[in-house]
Protein backbone atom coordinates (compact mmCIF):
# COMPACT_ATOMS: atom_id res chain seq x y z
CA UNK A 1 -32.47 -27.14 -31.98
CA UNK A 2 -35.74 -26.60 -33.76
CA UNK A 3 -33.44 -27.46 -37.24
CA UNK A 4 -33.10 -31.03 -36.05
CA UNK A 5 -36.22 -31.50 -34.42
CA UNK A 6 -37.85 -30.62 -37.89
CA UNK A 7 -34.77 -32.56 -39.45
CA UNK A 8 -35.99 -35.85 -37.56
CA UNK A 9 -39.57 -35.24 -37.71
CA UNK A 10 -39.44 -35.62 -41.34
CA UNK A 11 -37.06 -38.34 -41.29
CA UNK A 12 -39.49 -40.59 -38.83
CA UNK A 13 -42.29 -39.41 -41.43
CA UNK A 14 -43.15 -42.14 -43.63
CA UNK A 15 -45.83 -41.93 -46.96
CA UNK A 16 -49.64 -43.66 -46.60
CA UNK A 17 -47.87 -46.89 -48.86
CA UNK A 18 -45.12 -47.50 -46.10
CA UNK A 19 -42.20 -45.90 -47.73
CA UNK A 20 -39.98 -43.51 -46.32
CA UNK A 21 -40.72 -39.46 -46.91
CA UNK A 22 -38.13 -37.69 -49.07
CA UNK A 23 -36.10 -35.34 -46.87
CA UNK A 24 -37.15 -31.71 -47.30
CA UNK A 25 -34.83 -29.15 -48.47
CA UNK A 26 -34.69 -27.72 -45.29
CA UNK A 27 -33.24 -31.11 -43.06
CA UNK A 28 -31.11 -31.35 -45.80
CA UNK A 29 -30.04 -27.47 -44.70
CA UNK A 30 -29.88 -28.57 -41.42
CA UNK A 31 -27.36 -31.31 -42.09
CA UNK A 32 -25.00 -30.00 -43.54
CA UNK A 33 -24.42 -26.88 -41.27
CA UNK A 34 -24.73 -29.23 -37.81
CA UNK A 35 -20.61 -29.56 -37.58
CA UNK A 36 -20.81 -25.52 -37.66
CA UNK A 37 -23.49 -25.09 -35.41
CA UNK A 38 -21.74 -27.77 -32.56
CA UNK A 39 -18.68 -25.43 -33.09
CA UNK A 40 -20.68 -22.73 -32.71
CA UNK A 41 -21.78 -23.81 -29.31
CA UNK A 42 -18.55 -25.29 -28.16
CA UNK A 43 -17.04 -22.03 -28.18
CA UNK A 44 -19.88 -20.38 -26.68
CA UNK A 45 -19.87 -22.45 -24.08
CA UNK A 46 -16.26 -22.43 -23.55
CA UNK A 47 -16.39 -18.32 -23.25
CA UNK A 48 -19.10 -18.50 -20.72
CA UNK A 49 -16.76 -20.98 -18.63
CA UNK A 50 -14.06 -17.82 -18.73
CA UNK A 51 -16.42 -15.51 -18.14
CA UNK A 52 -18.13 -16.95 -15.02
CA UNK A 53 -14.24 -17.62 -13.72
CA UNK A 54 -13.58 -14.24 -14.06
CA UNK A 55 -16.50 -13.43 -12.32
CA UNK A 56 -16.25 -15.96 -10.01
CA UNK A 57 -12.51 -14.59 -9.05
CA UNK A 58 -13.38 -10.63 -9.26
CA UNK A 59 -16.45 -11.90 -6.74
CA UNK A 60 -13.71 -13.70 -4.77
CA UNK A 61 -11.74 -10.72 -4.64
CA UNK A 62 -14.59 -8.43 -3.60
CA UNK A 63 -15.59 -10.77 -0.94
CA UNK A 64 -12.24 -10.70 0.15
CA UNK A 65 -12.00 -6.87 0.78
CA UNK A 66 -15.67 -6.90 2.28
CA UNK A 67 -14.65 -9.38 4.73
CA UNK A 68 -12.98 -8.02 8.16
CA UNK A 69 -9.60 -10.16 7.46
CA UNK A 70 -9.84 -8.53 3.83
CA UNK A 71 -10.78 -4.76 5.74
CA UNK A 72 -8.32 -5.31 8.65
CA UNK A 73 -5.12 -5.92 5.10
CA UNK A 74 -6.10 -2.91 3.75
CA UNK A 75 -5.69 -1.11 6.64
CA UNK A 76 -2.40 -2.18 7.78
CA UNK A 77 -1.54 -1.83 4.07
CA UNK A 78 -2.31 1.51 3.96
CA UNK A 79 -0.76 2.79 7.16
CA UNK A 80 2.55 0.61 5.75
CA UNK A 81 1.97 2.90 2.92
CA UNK A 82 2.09 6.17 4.77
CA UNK A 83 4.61 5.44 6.97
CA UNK A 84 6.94 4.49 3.93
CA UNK A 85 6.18 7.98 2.24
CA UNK A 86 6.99 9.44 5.62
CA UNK A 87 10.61 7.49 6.03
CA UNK A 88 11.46 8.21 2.42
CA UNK A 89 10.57 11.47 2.35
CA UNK A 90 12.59 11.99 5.82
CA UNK A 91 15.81 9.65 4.13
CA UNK A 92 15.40 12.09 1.17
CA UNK A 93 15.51 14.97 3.58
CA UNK A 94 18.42 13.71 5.40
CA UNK A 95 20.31 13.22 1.95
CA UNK A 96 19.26 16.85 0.74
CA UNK A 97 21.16 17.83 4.18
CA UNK A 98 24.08 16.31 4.00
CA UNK A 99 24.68 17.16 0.53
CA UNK A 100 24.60 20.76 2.12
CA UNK A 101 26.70 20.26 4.17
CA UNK A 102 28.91 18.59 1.84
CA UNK A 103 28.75 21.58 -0.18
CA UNK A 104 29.00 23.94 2.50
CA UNK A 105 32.33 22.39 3.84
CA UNK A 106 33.58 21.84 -0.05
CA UNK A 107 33.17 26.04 -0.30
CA UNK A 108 34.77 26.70 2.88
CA UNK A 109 37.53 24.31 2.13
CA UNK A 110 37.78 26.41 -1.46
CA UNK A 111 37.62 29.84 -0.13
CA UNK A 112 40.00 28.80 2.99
CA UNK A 113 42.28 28.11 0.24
CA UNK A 114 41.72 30.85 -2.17
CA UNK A 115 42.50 32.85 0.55
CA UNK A 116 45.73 31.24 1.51
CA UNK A 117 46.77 32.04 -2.75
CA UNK A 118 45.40 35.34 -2.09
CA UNK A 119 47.79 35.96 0.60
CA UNK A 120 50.70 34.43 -1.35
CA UNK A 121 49.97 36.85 -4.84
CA UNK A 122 50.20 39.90 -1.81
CA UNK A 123 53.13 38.69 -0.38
CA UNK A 124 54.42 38.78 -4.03
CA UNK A 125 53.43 41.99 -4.85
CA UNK A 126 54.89 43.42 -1.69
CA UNK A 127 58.15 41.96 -2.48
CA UNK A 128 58.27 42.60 -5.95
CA UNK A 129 57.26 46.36 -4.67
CA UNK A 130 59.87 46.70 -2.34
CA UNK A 131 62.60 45.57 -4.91
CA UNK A 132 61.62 47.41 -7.23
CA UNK A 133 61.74 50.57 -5.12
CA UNK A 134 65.40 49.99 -3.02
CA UNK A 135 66.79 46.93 -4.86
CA UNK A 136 67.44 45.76 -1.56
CA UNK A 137 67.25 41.74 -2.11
CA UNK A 138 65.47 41.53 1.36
CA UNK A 139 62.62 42.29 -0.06
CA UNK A 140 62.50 39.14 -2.54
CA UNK A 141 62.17 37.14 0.34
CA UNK A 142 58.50 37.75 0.28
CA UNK A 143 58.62 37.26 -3.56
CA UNK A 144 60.07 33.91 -2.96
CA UNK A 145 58.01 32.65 -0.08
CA UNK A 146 54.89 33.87 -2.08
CA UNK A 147 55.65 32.57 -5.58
CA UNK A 148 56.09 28.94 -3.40
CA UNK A 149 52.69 29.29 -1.65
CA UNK A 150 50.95 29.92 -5.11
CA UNK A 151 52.45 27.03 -6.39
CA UNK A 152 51.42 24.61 -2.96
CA UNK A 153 47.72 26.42 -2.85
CA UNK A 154 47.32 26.24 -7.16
CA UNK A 155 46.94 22.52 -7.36
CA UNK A 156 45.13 22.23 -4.17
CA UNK A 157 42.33 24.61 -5.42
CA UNK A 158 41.64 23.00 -9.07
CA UNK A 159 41.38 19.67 -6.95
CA UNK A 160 38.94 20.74 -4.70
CA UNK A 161 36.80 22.82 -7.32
CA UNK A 162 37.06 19.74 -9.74
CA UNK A 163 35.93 17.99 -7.03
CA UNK A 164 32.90 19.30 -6.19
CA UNK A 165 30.25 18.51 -9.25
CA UNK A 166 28.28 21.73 -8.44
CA UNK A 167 31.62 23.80 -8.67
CA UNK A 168 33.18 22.68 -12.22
CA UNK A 169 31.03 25.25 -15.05
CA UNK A 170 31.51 28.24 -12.74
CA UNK A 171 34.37 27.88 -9.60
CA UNK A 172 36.77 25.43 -11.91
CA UNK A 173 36.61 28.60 -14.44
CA UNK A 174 37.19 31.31 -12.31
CA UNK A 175 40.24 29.19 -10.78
CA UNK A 176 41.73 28.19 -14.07
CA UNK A 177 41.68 31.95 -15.18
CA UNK A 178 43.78 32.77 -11.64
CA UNK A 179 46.16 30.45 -12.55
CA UNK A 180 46.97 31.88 -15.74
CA UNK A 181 47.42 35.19 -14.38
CA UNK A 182 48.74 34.46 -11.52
CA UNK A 183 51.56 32.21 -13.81
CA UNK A 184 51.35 35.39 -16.07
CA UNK A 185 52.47 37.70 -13.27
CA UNK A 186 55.39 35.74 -12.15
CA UNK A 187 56.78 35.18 -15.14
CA UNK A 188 56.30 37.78 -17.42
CA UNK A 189 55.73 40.40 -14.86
CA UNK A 190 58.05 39.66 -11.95
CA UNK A 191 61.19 37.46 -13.04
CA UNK A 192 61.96 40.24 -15.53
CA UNK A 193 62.31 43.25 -12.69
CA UNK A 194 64.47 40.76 -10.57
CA UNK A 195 66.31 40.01 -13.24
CA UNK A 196 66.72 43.03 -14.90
CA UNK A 197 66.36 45.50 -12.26
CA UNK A 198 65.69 49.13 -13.36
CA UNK A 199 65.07 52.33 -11.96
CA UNK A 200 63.54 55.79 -12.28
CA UNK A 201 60.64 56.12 -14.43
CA UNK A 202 60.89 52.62 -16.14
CA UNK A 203 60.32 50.78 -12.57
CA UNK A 204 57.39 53.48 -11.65
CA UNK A 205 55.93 52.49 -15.14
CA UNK A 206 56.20 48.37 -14.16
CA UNK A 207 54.67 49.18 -10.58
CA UNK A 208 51.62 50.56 -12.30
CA UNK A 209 51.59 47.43 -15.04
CA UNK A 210 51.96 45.24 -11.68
CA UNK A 211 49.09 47.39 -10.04
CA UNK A 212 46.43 46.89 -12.88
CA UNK A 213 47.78 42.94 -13.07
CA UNK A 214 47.32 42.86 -9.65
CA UNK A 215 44.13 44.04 -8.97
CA UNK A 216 42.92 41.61 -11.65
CA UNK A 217 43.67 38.58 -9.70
CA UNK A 218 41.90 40.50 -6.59
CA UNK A 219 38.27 40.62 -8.59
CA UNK A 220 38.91 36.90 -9.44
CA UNK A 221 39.65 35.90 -6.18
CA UNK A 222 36.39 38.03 -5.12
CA UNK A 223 34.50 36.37 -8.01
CA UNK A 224 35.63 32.96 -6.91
CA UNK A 225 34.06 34.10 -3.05
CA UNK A 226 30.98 35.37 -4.59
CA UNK A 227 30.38 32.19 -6.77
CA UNK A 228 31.16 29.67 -3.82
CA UNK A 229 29.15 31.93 -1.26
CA UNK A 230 26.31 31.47 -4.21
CA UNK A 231 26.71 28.45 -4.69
CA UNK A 232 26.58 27.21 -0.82
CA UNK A 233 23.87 29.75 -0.26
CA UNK A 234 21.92 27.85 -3.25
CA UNK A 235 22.13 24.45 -1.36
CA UNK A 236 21.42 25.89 2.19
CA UNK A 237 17.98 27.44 0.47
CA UNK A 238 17.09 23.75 -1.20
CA UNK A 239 18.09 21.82 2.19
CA UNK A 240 15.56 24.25 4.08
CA UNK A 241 13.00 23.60 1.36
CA UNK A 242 13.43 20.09 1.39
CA UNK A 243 13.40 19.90 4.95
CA UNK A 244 10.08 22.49 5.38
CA UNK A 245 8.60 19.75 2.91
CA UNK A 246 9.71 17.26 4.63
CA UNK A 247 8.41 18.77 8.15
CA UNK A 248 5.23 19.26 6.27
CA UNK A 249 4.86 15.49 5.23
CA UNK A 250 5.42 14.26 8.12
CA UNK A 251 3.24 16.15 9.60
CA UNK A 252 0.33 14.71 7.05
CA UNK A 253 1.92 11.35 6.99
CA UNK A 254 1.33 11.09 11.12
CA UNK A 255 -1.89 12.91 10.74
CA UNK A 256 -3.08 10.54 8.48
CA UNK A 257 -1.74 7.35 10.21
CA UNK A 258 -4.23 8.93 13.21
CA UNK A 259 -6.76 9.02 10.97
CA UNK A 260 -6.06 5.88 9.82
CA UNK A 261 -6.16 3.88 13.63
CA UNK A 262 -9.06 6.61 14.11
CA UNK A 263 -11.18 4.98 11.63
CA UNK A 264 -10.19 2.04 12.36
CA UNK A 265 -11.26 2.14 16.40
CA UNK A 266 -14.44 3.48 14.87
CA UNK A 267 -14.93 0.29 12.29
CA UNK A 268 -14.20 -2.06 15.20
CA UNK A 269 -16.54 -0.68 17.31
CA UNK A 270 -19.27 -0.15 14.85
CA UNK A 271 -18.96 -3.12 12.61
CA UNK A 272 -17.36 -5.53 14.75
CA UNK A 273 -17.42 -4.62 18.46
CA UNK A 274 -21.67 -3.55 18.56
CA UNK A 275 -22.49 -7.07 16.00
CA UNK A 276 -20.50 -9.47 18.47
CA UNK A 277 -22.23 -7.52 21.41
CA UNK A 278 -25.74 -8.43 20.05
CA UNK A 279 -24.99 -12.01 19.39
CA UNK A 280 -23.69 -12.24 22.99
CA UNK A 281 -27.43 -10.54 24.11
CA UNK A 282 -29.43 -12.86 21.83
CA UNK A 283 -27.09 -16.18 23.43
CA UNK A 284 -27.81 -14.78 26.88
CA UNK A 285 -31.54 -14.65 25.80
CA UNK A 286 -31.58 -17.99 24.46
CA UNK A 287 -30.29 -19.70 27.47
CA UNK A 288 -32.42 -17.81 29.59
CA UNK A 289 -35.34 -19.86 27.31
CA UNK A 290 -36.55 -16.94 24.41
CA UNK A 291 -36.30 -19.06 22.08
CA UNK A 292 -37.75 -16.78 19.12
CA UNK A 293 -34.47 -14.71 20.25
CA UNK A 294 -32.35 -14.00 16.82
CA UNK A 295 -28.70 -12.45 16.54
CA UNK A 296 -28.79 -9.50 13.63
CA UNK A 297 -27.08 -10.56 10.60
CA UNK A 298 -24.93 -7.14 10.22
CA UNK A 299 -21.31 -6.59 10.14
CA UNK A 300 -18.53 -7.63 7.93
CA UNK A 301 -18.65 -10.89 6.76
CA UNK A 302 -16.55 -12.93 9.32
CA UNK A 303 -19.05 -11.34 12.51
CA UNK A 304 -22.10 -11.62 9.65
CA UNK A 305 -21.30 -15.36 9.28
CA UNK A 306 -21.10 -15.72 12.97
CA UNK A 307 -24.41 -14.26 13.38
CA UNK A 308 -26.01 -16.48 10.44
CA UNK A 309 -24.67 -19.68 12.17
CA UNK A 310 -26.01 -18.72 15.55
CA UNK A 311 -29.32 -17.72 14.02
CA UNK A 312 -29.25 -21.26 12.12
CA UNK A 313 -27.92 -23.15 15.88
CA UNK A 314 -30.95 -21.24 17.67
CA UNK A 315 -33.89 -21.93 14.47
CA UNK A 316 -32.08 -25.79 14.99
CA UNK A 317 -33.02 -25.43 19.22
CA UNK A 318 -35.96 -23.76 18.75
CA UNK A 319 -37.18 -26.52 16.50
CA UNK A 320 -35.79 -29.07 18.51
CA UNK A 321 -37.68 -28.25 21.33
CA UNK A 322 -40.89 -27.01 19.52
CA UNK A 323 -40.64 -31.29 18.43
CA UNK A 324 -39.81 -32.12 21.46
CA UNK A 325 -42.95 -30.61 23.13
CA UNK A 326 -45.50 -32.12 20.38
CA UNK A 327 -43.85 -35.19 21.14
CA UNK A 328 -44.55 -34.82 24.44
CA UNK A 329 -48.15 -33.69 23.97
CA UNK A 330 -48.79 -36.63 21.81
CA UNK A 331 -47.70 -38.94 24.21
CA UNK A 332 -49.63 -37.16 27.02
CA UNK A 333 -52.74 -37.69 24.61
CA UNK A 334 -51.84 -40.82 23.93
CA UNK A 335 -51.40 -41.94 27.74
CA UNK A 336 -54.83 -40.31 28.55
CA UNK A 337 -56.14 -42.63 25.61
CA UNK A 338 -54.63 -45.51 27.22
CA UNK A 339 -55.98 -44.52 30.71
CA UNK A 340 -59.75 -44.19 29.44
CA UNK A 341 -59.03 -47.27 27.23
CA UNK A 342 -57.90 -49.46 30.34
CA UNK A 343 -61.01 -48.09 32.45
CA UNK A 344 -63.59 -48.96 29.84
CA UNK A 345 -61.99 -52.62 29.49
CA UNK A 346 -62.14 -52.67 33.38
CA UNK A 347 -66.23 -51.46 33.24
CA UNK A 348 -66.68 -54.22 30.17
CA UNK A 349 -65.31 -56.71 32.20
CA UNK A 350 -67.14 -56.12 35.19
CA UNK A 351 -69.89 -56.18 33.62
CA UNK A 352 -68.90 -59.81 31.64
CA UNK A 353 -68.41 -60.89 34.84
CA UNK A 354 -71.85 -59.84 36.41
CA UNK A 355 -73.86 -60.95 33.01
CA UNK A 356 -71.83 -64.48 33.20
CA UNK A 357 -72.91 -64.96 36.53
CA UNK A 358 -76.14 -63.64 35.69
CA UNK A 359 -76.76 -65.96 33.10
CA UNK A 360 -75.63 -69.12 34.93
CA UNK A 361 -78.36 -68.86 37.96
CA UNK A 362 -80.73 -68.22 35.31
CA UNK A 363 -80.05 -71.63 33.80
CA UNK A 364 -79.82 -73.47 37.18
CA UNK A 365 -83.00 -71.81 37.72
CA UNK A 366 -85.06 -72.89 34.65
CA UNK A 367 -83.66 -76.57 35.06
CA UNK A 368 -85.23 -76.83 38.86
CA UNK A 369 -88.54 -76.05 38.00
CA UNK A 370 -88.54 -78.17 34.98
CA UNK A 371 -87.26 -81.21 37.10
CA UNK A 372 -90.37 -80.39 39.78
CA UNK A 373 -92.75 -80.01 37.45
């Protein structure tokens, strides 16, 4: 600015013989950068546009939460909030239990039928036993009747242990391995001594093969117990967790939504209630004729704007009035003035009156005496 001030000082300049100055080096200067310098302040004024809107909006903003509307939003927000946590954590709960008890009924379903193959491999064993001992074919009924079970209960265990996701690295295993054996037993174990029955000390020697073969399948079948007892046992410890966590949270999440309308009571009655309750005193005041009476300008900004309009409605009475009363005053003076006015005209023209008549008998009197003399 003080560039082109100089710049058209010394262009107005003009020499002693009437001819324009040269232009210093300086306007000159001053010329040539003025595109920049417009620039220059276009932008600057263009960033102090954005800045005072983002001002402007964060002060909208914080308005907006100071205000009881705003205050009133964040509350029910908040207690939205809370009881959301609460409901998901109690959904979450819910689904933690009844994947227990799917688990629980998947093991129960497993070791109802492990059993049922366990029963069928001792049914085989007894017949196989018995045969081997008499050869009496009475006893392969057993041996039949078992070797069928196996082959029902089998397929109906690697179903439900492939199944369950939680079962397949450890129960799926365990099965798998009594099927081979168990397969192993029948066919390289068993079929042979009903086929080719034998006796003496060649049939004690396969009962003793049979023994160790059977007792193998028996620790499966107690590993696959011990795995899905584990593995329910697992899940029932998790579901209690979940649901002491749960219990817990809910717990806080109800606490806190007391808090929450606890607080909130209190804000109403502090910031709300107690302001509204001192406008209505300063109203009743006011009517009752105190007009200096004045509303305190507290609260949020809803009750603080209510109390800055009635404070502007009672300055707007009281100055009503107060006008009011010197206009009344002035007119009272002015009526007085009029009154002593209107008595001093009557006094003046009483006395006109007397000095008229005064005058006249004077004259009357004066041309008498002349006319007798």
């Amino acid at each position: 600015m003080a560039v082109e001030q100089g710049n058209s000082s010394f262009e107005r300049s003009v020499v002693p013989g009437g001819s324009p100055a040269p232009r210093s080096a300086s306007s000159s200067w001053g010329s040539g950068f003025e595109p920049l310098v417009d620039e220059a302040r276009s932008d600057a004024s263009v960033g102090g546009v954005r800045d005072v809107g983002r001002l402007s909006l964060v002060g909208r903003l914080g308005a907006g939460v100071r205000s009881l509307t705003g205050r009133v939003v964040v509350l029910g927000v908040a207690v939205v909030a809370v009881v959301l946590a609460v409901l998901v954590a109690l959904l979450l709960s819910i689904d933690q239990v009844d994947r227990v008890g799917i688990a629980r009924t998947s093991a129960d379903n497993v070791l109802q039928v492990s059993d049922r193959a366990l029963q069928a491999v001792l049914e085989m064993e007894t017949g196989l036993r018995g045969y081997g001992l008499t050869h009496e074919t009475r006893f392969l009924a057993p041996w039949y009747q078992g070797i069928t079970a196996f082959h029902i209960e089998l397929p109906i265990l690697k179903r439900l242990t492939a199944q369950d996701a939680g079962a397949r690295s450890a129960d799926s295993a365990v099965v798998a391995e009594i099927g081979r054996q168990g397969l192993a037993y029948i066919s390289g174990y068993g079929d042979p001594i009903v086929r080719n029955w034998v006796g003496g000390e060649r049939v004690d020697a396969s009962l003793v093969v049979g023994k160790r073969r059977m007792d193998a399948l028996r620790g499966l079948f107690d590993r696959l117990r011990v795995v899905s007892d584990g593995r329910a046992a697992r899940s029932l410890t998790r579901a209690t967790a979940a649901i002491g966590r749960t219990r817990v949270l809910a717990l806080a999440g109800l606490s806190g939504v007391l808090l929450l309308i606890g607080l909130a009571g209190v804000y109403l009655v502090r910031r709300v209630s107690w302001p509204i309750r001192r406008i209505s005193t300063a109203a009743s005041a006011l009517s009752a004729g105190e007009l200096a009476a004045r509303a305190p300008e507290q609260g949020p900004g809803e009750v603080r704007g209510l109390a800055r309009s009635f404070n502007s409605m009672a300055v707007s009475i009281e100055n009503g009035i107060t006008t009011m009363r010197s206009q009344n005053h002035s007119l009272s003076d002015a009526r007085d003035e009029a009154e002593r006015s209107a008595q001093e005209l009557d006094a003046q023209q009483e006395l006109a009156v007397d000095l008229i008549a005064t005058a006249g008998f004077d004259g009357y009197f004066r041309r008498y005496c002349s006319f007798r003399g």
